[in-house]
Structure formats: C-alpha cells, structure tokens
N, C-alpha and C. Protein backbone atom coordinates (compact mmCIF):
# COMPACT_ATOMS: atom_id res chain seq x y z
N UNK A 1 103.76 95.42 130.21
CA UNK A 1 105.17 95.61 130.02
C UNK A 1 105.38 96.91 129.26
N UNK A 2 106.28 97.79 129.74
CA UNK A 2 106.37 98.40 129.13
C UNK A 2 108.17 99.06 128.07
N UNK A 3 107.87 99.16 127.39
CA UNK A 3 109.31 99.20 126.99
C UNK A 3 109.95 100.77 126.89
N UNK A 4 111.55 100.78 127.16
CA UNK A 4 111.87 102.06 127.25
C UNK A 4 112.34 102.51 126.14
N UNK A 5 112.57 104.00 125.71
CA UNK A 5 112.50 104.70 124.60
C UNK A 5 113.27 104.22 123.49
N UNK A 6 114.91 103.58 124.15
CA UNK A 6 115.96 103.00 123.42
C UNK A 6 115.48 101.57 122.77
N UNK A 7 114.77 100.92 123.78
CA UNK A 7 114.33 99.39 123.58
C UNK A 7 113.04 99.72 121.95
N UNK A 8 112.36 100.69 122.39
CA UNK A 8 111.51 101.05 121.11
C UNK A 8 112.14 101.86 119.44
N UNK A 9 112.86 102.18 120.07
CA UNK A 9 114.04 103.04 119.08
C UNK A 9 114.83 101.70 118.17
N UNK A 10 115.08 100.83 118.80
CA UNK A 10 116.05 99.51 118.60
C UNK A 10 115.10 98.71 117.40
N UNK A 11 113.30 98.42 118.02
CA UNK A 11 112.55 97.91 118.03
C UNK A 11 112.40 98.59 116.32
N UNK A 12 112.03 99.74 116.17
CA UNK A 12 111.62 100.56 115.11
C UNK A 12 113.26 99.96 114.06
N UNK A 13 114.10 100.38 114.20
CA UNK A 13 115.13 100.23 113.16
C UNK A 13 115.22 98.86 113.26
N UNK A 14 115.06 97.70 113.65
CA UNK A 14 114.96 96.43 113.25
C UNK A 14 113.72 95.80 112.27
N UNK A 15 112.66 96.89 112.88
CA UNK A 15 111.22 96.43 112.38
C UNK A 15 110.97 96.85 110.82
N UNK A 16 112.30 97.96 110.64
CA UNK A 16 112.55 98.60 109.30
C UNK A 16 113.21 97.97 108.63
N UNK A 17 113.98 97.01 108.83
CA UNK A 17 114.49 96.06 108.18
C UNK A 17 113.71 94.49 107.97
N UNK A 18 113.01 94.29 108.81
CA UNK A 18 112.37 93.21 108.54
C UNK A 18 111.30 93.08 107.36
N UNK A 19 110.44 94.72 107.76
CA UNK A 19 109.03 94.66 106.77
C UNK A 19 109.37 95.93 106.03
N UNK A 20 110.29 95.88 104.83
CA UNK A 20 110.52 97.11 104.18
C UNK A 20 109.39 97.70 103.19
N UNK A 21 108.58 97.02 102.95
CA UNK A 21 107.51 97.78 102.33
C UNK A 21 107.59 97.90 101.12
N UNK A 22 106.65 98.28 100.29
CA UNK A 22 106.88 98.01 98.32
C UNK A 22 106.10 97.48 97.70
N UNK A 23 105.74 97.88 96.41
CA UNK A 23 104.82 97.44 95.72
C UNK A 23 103.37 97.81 96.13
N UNK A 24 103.29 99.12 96.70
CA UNK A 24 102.01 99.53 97.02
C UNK A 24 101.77 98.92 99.01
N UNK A 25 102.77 98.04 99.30
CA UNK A 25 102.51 97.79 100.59
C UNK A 25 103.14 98.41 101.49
N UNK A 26 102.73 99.34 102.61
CA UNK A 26 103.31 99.97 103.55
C UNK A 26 104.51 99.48 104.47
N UNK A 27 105.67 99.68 104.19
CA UNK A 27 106.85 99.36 105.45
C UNK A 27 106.50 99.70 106.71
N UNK A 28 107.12 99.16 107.37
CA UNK A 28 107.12 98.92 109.28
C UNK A 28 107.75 100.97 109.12
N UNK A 29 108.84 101.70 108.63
CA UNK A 29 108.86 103.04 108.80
C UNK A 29 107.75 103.88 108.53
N UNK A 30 107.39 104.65 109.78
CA UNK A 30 106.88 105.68 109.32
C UNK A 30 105.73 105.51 109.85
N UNK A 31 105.35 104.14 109.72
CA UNK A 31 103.90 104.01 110.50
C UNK A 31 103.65 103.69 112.08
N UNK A 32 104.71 104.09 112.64
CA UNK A 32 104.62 104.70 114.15
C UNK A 32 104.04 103.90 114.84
N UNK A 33 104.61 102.31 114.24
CA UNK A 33 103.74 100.93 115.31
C UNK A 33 104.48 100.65 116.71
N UNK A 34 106.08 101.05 116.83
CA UNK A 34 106.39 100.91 117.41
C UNK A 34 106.11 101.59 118.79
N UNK A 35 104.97 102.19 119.14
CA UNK A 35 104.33 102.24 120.20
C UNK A 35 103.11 101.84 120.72
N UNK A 36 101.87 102.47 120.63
CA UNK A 36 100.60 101.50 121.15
C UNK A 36 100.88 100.21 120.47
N UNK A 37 100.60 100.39 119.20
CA UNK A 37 100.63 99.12 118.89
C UNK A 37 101.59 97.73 118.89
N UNK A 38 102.45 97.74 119.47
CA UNK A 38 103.66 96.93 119.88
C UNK A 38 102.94 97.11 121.59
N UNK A 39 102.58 97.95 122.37
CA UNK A 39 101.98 97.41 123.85
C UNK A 39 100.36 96.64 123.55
N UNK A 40 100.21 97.11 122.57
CA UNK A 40 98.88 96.14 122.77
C UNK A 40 98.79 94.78 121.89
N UNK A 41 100.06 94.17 121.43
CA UNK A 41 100.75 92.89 121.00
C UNK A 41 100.90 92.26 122.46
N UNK A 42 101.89 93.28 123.08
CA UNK A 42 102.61 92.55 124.65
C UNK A 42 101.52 92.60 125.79
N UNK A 43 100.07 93.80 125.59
CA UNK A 43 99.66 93.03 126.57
C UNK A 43 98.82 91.81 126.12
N UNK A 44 98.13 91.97 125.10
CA UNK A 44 97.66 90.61 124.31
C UNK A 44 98.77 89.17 124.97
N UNK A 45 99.80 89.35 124.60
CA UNK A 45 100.30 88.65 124.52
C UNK A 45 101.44 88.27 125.61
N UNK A 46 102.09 88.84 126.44
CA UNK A 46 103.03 89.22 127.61
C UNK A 46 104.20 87.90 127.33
N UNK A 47 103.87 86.96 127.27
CA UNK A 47 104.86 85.57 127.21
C UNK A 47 106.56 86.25 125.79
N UNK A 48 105.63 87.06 124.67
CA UNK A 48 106.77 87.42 124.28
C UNK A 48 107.51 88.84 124.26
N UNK A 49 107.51 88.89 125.26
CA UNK A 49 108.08 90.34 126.02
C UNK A 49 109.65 90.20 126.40
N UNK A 50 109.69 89.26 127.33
CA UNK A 50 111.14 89.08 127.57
C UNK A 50 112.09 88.48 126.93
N UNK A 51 111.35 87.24 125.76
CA UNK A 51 113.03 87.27 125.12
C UNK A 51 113.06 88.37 123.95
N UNK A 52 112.09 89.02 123.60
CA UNK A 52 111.85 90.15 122.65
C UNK A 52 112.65 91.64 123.65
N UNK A 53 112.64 91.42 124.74
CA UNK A 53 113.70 92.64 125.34
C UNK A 53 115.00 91.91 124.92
N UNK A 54 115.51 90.70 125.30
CA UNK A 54 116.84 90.42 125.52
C UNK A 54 117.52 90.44 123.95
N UNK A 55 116.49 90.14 123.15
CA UNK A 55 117.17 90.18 121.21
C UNK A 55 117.12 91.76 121.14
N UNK A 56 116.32 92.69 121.39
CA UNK A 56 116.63 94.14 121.42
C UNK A 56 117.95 94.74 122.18
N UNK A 57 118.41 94.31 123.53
CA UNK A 57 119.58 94.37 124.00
C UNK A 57 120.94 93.83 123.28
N UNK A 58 120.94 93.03 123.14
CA UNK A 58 121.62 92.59 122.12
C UNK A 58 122.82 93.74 121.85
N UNK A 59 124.22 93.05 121.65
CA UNK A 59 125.09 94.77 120.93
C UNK A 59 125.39 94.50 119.44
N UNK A 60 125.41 95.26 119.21
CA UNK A 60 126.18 94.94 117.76
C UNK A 60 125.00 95.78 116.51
N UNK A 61 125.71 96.22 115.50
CA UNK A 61 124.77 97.01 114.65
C UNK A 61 123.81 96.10 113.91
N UNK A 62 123.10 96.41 113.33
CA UNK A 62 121.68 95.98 112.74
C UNK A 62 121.07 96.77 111.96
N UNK A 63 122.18 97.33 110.43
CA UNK A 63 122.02 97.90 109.52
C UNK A 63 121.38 97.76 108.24
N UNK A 64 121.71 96.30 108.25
CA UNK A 64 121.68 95.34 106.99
C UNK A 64 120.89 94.20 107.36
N UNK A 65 119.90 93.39 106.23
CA UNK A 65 119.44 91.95 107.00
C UNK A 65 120.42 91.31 107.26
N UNK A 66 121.53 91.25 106.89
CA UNK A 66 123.07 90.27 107.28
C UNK A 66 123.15 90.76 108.44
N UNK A 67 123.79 91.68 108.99
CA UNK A 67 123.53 91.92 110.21
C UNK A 67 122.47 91.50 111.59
N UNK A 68 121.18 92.03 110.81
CA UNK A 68 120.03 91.57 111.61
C UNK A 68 120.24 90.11 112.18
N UNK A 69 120.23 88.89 110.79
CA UNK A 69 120.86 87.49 110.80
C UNK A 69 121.63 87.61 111.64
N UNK A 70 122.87 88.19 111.52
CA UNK A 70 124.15 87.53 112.37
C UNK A 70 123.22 87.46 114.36
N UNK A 71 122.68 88.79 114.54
CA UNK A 71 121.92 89.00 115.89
C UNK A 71 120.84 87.51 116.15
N UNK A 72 120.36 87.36 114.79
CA UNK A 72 119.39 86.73 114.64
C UNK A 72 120.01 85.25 115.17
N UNK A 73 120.83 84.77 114.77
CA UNK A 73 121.65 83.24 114.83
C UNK A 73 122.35 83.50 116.81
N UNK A 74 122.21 84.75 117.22
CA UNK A 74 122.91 84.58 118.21
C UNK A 74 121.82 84.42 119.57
N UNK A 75 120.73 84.67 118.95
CA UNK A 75 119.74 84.47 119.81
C UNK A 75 118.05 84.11 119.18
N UNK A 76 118.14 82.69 118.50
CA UNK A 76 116.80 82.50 117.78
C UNK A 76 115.49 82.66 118.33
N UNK A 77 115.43 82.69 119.75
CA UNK A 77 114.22 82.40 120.61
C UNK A 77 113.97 83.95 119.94
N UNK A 78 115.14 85.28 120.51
CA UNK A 78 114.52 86.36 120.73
C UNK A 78 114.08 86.57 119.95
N UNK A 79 114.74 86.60 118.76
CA UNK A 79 114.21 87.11 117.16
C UNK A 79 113.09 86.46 116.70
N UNK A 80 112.88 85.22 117.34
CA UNK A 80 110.82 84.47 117.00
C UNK A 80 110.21 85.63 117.53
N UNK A 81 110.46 85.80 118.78
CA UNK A 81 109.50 86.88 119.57
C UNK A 81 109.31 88.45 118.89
N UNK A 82 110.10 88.97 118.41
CA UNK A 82 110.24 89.99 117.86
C UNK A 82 109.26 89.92 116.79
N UNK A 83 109.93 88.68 115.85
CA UNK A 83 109.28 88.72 114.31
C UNK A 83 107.73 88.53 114.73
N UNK A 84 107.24 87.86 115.98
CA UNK A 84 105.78 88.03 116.38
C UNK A 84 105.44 88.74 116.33
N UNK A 85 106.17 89.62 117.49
CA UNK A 85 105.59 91.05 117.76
C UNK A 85 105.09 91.74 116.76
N UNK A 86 106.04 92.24 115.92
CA UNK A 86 106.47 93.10 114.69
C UNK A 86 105.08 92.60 113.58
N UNK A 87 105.21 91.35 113.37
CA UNK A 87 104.18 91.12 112.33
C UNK A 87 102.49 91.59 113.07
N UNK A 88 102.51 91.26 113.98
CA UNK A 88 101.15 91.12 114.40
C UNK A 88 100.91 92.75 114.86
N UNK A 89 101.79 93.73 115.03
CA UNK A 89 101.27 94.76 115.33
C UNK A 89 101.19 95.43 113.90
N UNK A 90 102.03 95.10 113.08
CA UNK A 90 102.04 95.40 111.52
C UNK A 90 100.57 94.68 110.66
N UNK A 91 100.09 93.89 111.07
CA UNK A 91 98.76 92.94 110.53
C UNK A 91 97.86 94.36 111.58
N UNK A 92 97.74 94.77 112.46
CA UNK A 92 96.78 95.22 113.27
C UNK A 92 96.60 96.77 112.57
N UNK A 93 97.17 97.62 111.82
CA UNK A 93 97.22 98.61 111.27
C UNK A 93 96.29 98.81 110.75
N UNK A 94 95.54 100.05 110.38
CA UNK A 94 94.36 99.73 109.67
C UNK A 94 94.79 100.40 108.38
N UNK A 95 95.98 100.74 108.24
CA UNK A 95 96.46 101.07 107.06
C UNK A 95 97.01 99.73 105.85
N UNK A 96 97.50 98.74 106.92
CA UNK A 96 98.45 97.61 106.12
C UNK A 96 97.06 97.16 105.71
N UNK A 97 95.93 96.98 106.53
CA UNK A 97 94.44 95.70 106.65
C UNK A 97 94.12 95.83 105.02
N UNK A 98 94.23 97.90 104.85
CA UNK A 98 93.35 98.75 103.79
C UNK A 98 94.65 98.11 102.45
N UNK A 99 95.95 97.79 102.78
CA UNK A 99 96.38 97.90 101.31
C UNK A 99 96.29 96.01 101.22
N UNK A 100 96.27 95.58 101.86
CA UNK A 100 95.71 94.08 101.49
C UNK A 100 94.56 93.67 101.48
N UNK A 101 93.33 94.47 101.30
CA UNK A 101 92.37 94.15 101.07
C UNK A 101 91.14 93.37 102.18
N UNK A 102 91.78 93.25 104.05
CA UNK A 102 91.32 93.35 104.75
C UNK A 102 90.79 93.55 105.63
N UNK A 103 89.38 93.52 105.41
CA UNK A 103 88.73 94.63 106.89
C UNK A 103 89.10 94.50 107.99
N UNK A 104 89.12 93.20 108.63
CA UNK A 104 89.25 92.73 110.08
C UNK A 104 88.62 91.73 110.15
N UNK A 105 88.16 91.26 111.59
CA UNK A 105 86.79 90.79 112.09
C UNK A 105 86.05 90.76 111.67
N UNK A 106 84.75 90.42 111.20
CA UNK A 106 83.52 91.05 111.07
C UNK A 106 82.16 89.76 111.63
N UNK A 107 81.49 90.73 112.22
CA UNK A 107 80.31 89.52 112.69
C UNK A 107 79.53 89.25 111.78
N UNK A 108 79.06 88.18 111.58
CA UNK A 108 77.99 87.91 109.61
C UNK A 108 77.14 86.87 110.63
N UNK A 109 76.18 87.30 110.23
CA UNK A 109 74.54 86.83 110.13
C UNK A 109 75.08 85.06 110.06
N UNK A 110 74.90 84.25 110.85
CA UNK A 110 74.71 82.74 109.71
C UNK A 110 73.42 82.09 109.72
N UNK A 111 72.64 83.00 110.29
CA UNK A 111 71.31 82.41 110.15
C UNK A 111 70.44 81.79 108.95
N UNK A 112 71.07 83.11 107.85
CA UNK A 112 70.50 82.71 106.24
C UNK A 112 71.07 81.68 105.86
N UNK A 113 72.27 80.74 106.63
CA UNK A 113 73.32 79.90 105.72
C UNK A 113 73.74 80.68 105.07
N UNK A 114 74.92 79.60 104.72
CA UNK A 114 76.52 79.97 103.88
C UNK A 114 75.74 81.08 102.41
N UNK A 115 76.73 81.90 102.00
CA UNK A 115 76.90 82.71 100.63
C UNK A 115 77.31 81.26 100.18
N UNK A 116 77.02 81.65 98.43
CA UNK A 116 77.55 80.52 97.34
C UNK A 116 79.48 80.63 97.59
N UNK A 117 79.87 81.94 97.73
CA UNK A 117 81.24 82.01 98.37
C UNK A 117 81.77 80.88 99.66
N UNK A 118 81.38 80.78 100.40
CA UNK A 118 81.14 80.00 101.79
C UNK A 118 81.49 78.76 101.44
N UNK A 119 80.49 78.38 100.46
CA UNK A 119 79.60 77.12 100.39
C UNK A 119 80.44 76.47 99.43
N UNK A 120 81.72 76.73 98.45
CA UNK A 120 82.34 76.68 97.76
C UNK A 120 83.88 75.86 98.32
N UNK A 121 83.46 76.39 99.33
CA UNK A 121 85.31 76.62 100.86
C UNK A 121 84.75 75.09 101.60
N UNK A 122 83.62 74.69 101.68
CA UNK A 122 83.13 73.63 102.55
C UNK A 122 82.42 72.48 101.65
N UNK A 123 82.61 72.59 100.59
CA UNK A 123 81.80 71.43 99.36
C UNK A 123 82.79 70.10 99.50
N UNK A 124 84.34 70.32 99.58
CA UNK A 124 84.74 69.46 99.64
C UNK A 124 84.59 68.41 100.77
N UNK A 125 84.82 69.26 102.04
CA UNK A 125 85.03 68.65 103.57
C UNK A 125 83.41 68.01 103.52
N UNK A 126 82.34 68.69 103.04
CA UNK A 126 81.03 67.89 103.17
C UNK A 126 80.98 66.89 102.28
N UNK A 127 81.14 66.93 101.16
CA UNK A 127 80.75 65.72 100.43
C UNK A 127 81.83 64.55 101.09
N UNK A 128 82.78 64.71 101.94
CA UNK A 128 83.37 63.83 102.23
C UNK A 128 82.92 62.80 103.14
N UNK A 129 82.33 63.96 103.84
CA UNK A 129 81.40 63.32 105.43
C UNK A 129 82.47 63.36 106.48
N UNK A 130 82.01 62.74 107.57
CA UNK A 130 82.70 63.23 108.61
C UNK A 130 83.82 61.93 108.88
N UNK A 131 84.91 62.37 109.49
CA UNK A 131 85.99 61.41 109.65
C UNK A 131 86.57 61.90 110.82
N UNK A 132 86.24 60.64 111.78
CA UNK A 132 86.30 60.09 113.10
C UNK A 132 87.83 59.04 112.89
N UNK A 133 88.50 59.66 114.20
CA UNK A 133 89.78 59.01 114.36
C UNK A 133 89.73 58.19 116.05
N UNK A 134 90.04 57.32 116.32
CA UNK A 134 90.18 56.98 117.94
C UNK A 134 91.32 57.80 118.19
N UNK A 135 90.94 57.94 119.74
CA UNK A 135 91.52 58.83 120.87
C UNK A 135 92.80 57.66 121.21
C-alpha cells in the first residue's frame, strides 16, 4: 500500500500530536517515520491500511489533542489503526530503541542455560510446577 504525499503529510501532523516527545525521548517530528517506516508497518501489516486511510481523510483540523479526539470519537476503528501504525513505526527507530535503552531482537546462546537475570523472571512459574487446565 502505498500512501499519497497529503495522506503522509496528514499522517506526520497527527503523529506529532500523538507522540510529542520530552524528557530526553524523541517526538514522532522530525524523525521522518512517516515514510519507509510507516510502509514497512503496512506491509508487515496491510489489514491496517484502510481504516488508517479513511481516519487520515477525515475533514476537519487536527491542531490540538481535543481536536485529534473530536476526529478520534468520529471514527474509533480508524484512529486504533493509526495509533498502531504510528507506535510501531515509532518503536522501530533505532533512535527511539537507543533513548529507551533497547537494542532490538537479539539471538542469545541458550545452550549454557538461563543468566542468574533469566532465572530470576522464571523462579516463580517453576517452583510452581506446571498447571494443566481441560480443553
């Protein structure tokens, strides 16, 4: 899918209001997600493409989060799709990853078993044992 210049233009000044940024964390302005990275959300993802066009169509200004809201209440589906979009191409940055302290992915060895870190996250669920429910 691809979106046209206005639909990305729309996309960017909404996305500036949603994730304004602060406190050392990068806002949705400036960091120029509203292209690859918003197509490689939709092709990841394609299901939220179209009601994420129809909340971008939308008329009416979208200056203010009151504003945004008022758009927002007039079409909830679109604005889920959006706030998807928007977050997940904003999580994919390797700038936002760097000011929250996450790398990404990463493949880890589990051959050695769990770090004492690991092993800390799973002490509870094991000492519990396993719990079987009928189907």
């Amino acid at each position: 899918m691809t979106l046209t210049d206005g639909e990305r233009a729309r996309l960017a000044g909404l996305a500036a209001l949603m994730v304004p940024g602060g406190a050392g964390m990068p806002g949705w302005a400036g960091l120029g997600l509203e292209g690859a990275a918003v197509d490689h959300v939709l092709a990841t993802e394609p299901r939220w493409g179209p009601p994420m066009r129809r909340f971008l169509a939308q008329q009416g200004p979208a200056r203010s989060l009151a504003e945004l809201e008022a758009l927002a209440q007039a079409d909830p589906d679109g604005f889920r799709a959006l706030g998807v979009v928007v977050a997940n191409a904003w999580f994919m940055d390797p700038r936002v990853r760097a000011a929250i302290g996450y790398p990404g992915q990463e493949a880890r060895d589990s051959s050695t078993g769990l770090t004492p870190a690991c092993e800390s996250l799973v002490a509870e669920v094991a000492a519990r044992g396993p719990v079987f429910r009928p189907a």
